[in-house]
C-alpha atoms as a PDB file:
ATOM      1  CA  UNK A   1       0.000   0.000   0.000  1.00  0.00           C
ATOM      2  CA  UNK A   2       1.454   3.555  -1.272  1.00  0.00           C
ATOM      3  CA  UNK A   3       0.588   6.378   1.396  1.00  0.00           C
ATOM      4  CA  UNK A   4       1.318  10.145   0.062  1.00  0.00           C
ATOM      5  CA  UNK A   5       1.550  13.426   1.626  1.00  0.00           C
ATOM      6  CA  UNK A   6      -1.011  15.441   1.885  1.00  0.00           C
ATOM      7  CA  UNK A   7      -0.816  19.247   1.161  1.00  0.00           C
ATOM      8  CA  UNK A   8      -1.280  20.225   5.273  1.00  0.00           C
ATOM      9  CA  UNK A   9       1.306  17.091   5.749  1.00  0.00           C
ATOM     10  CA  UNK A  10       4.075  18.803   3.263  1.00  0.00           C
ATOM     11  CA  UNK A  11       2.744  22.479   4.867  1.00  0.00           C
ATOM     12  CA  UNK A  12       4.101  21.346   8.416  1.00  0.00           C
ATOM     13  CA  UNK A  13       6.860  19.275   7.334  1.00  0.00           C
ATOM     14  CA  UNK A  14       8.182  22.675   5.320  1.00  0.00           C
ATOM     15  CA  UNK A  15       7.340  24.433   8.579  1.00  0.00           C
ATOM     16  CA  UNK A  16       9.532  22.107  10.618  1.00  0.00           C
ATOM     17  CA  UNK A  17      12.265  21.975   8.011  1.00  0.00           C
ATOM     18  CA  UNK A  18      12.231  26.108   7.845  1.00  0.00           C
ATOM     19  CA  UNK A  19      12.403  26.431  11.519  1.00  0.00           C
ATOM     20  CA  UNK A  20      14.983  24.012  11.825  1.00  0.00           C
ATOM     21  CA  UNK A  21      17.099  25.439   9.015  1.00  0.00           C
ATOM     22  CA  UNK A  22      16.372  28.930  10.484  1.00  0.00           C
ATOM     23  CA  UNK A  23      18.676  27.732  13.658  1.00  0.00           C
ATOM     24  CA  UNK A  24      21.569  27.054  11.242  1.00  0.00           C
ATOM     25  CA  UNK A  25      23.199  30.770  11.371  1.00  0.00           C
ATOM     26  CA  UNK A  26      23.357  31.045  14.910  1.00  0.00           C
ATOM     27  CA  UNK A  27      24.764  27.181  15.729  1.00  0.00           C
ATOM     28  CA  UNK A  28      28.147  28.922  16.536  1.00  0.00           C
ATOM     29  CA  UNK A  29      26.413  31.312  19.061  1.00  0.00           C
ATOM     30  CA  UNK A  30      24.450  28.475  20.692  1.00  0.00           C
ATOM     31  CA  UNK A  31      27.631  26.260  20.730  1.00  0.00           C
ATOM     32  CA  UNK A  32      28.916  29.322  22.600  1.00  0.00           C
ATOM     33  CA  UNK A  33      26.921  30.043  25.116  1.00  0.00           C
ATOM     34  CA  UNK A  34      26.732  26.370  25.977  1.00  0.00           C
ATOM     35  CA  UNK A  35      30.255  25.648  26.411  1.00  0.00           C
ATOM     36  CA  UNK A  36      31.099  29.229  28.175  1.00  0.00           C
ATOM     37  CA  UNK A  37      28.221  28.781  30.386  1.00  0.00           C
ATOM     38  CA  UNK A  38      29.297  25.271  31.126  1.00  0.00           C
ATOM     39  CA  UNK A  39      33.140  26.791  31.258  1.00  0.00           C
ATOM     40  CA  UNK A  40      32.104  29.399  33.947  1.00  0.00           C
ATOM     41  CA  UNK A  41      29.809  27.567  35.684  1.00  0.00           C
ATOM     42  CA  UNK A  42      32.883  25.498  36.664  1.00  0.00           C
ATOM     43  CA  UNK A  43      35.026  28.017  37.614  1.00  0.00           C
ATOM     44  CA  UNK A  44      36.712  29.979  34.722  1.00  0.00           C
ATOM     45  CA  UNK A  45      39.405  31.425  36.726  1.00  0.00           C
ATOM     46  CA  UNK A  46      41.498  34.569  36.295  1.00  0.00           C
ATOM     47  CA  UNK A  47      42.108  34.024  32.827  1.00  0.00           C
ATOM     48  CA  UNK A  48      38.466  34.104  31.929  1.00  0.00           C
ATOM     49  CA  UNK A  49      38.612  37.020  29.638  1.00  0.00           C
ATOM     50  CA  UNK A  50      41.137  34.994  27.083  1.00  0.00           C
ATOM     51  CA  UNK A  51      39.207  32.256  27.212  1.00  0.00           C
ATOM     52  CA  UNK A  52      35.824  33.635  26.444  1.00  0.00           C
ATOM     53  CA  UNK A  53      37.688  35.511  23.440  1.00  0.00           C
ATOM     54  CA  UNK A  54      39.097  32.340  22.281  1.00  0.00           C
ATOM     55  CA  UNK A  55      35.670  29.877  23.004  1.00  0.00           C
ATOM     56  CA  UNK A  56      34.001  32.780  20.866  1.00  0.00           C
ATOM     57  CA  UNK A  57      36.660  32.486  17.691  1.00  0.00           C
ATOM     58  CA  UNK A  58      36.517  28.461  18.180  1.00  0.00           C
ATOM     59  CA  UNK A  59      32.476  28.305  18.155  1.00  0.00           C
ATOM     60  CA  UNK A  60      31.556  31.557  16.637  1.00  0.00           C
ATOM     61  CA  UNK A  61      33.974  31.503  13.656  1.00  0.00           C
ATOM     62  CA  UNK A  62      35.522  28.251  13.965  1.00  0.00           C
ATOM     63  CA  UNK A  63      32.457  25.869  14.039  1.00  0.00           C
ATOM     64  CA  UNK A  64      29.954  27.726  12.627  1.00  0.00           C
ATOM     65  CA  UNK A  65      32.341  27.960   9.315  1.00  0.00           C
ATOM     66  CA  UNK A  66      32.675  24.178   9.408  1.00  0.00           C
ATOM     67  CA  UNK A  67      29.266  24.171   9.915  1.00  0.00           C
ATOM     68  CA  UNK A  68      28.156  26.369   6.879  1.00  0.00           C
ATOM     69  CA  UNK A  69      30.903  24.593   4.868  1.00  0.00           C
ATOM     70  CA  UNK A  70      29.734  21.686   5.049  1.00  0.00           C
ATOM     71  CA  UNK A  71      26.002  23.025   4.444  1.00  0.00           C
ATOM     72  CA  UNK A  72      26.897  25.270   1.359  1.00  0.00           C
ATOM     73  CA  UNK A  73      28.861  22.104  -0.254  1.00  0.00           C
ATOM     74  CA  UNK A  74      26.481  19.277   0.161  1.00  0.00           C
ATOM     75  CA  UNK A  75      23.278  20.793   0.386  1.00  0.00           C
ATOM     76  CA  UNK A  76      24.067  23.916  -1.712  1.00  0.00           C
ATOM     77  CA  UNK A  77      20.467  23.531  -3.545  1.00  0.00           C
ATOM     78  CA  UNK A  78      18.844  22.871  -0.145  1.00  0.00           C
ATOM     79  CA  UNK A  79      20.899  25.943   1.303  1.00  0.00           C
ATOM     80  CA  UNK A  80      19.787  28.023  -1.124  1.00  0.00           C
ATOM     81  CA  UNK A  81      16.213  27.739  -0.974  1.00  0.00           C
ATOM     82  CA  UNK A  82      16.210  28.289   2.695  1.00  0.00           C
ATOM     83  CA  UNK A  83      18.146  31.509   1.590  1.00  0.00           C
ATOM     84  CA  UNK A  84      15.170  32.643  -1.042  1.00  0.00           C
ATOM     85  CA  UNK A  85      17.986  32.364  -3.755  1.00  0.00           C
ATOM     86  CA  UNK A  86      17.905  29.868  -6.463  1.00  0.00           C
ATOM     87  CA  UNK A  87      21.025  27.155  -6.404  1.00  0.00           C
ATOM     88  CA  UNK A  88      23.837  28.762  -8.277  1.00  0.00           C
ATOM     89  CA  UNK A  89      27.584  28.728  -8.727  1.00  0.00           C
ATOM     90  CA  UNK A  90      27.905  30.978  -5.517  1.00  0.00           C
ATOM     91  CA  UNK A  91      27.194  27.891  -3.013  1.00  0.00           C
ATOM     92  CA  UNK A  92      30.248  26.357  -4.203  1.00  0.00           C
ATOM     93  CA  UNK A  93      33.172  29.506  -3.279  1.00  0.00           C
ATOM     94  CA  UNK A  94      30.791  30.319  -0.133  1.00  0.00           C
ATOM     95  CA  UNK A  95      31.315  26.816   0.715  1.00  0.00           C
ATOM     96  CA  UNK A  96      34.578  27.111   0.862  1.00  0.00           C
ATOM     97  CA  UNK A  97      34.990  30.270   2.090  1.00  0.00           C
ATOM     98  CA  UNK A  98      33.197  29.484   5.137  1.00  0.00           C
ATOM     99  CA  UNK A  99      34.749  26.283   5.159  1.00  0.00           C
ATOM    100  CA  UNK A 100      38.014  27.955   5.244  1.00  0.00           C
ATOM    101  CA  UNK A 101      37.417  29.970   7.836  1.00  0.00           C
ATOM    102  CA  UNK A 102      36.326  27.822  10.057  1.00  0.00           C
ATOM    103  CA  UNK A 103      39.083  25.875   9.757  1.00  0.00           C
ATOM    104  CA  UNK A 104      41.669  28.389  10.206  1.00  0.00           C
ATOM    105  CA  UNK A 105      39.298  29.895  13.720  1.00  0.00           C
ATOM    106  CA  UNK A 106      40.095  26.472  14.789  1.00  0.00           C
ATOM    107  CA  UNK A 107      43.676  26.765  14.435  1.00  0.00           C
ATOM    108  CA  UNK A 108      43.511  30.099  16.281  1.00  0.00           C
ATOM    109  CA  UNK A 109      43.453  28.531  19.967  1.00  0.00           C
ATOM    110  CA  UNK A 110      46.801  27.009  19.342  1.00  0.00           C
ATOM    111  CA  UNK A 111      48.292  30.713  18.022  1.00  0.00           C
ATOM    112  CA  UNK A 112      48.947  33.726  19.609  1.00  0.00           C
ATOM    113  CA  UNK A 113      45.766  36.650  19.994  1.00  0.00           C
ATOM    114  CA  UNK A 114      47.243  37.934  17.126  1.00  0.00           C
ATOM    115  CA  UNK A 115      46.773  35.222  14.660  1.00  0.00           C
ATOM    116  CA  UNK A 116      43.008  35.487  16.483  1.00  0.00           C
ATOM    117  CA  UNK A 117      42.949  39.055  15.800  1.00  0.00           C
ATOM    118  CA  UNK A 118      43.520  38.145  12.293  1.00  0.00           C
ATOM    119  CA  UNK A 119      40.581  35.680  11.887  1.00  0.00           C
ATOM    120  CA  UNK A 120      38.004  37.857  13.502  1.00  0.00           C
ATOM    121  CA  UNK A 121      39.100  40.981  11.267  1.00  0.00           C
ATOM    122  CA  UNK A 122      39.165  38.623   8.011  1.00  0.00           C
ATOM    123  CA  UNK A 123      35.706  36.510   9.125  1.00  0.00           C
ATOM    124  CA  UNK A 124      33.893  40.219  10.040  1.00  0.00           C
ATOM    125  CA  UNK A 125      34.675  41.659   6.838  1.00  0.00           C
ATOM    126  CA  UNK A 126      33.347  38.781   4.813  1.00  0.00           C
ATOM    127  CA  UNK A 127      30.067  38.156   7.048  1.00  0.00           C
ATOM    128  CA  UNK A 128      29.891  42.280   7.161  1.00  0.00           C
ATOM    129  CA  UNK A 129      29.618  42.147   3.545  1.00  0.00           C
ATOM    130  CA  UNK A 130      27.538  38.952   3.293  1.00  0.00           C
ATOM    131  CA  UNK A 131      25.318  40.635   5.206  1.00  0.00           C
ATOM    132  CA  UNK A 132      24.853  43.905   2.917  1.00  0.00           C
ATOM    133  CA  UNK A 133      23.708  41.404   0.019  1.00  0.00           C
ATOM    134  CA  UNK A 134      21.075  40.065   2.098  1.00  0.00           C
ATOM    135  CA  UNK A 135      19.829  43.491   2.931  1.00  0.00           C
ATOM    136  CA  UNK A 136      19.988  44.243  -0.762  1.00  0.00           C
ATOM    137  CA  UNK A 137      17.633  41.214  -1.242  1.00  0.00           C
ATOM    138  CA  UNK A 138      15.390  41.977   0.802  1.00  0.00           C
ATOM    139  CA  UNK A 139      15.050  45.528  -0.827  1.00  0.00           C
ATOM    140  CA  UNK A 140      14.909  44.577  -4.075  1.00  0.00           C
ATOM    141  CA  UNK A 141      13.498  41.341  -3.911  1.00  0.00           C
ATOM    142  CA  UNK A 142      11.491  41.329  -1.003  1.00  0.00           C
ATOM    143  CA  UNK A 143      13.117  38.439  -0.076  1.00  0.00           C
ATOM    144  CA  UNK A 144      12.257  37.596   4.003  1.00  0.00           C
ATOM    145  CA  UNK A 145      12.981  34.052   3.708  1.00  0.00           C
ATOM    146  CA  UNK A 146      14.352  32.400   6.994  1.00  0.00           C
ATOM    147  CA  UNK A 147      17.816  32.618   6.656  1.00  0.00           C
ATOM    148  CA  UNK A 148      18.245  35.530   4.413  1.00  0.00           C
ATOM    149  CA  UNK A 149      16.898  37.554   7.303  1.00  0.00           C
ATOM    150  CA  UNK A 150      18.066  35.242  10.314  1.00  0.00           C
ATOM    151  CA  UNK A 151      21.249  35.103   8.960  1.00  0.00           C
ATOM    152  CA  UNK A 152      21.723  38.937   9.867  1.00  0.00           C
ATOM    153  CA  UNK A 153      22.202  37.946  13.423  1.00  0.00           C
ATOM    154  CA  UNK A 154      25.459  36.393  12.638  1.00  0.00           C
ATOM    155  CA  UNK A 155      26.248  38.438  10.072  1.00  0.00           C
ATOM    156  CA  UNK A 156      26.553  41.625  12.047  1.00  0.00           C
ATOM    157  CA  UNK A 157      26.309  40.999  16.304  1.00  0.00           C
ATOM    158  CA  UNK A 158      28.851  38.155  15.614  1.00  0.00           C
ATOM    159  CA  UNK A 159      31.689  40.483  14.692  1.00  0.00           C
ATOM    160  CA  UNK A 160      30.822  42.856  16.824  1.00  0.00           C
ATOM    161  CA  UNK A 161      30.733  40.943  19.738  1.00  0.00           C
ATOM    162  CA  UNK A 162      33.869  39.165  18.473  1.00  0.00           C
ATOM    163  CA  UNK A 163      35.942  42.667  17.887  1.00  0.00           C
ATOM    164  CA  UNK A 164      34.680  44.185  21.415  1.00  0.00           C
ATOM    165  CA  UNK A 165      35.564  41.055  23.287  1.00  0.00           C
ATOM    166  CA  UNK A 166      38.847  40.646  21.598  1.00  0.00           C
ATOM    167  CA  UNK A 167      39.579  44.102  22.115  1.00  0.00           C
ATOM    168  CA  UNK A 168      38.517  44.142  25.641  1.00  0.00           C
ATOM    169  CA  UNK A 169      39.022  40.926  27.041  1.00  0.00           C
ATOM    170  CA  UNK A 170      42.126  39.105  24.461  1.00  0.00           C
END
């Protein structure tokens, strides 16, 4: 016996799946806030200002890029309509863009501030910039899809969190 969706079965399913891809962009900040809460909660110490500098570049930057890698490579069509784009050439060199700098963030906590420094400056421009295109969408496309808006989160409070805690705490 073949069952099939229904239209109100695919509506919630595509709800669920939205919502669920709508937590993608801010995985890094929930990774954060989970392990420094966790860190803290046992006792950070007096070197608690490094360390929530370098738990933010490791989650914020580090994982998240990994994260969005990973996303943009293998599930670039997927990706995209969560977006409100249409799949395209882009998915591949943002793929590996974010892939990259995750994977340098995560070198960071072996590295000096500097070379953390050098990540956040490099990661804020790009998601800075990122972020201006998806404000341009929604202008001129109207496009409020789930992570072309949700995305701003990360796309500005990451860096500056990440530049006012390296600056104040690093």
């Amino acid at each position: 016996m073949r069952t099939t969706q229904t239209p109100s079965d695919q509506s919630a399913t595509n709800t669920k799946s939205s919502h669920a891809a709508g937590i993608l962009p801010l995985i890094g900040t929930i990774l954060f806030v989970i392990v420094t809460i966790m860190q803290f909660a046992g006792g950070a110490g007096e070197h608690s200002g490094p360390q929530l500098v370098t738990n933010a570049v490791t989650y914020m930057i580090g994982w998240a890029g990994v994260g969005a890698g990973i996303s943009h490579l293998l599930f670039g069509r997927k990706i995209s309509k969560t977006i409100g784009f249409e799949k395209s050439p882009y998915e591949l060199e943002v793929g590996f863009a974010d892939l990259s700098f995750g994977i340098v963030a995560l070198m960071a906590a072996n590295y000096s501030s500097e070379f953390a420094l050098a990540v956040i400056l490099a990661s804020s421009i790009y998601r800075v910039g990122c972020g201006i295109g998806h404000i341009c969408s929604m202008i001129k496309q109207h496009n409020f899809a789930v992570n072309n808006t949700l995305i701003l989160v990360t796309n500005f409070a990451v860096p500056a969190f990440l530049i006012f805690a390296y600056c104040t705490w690093a």
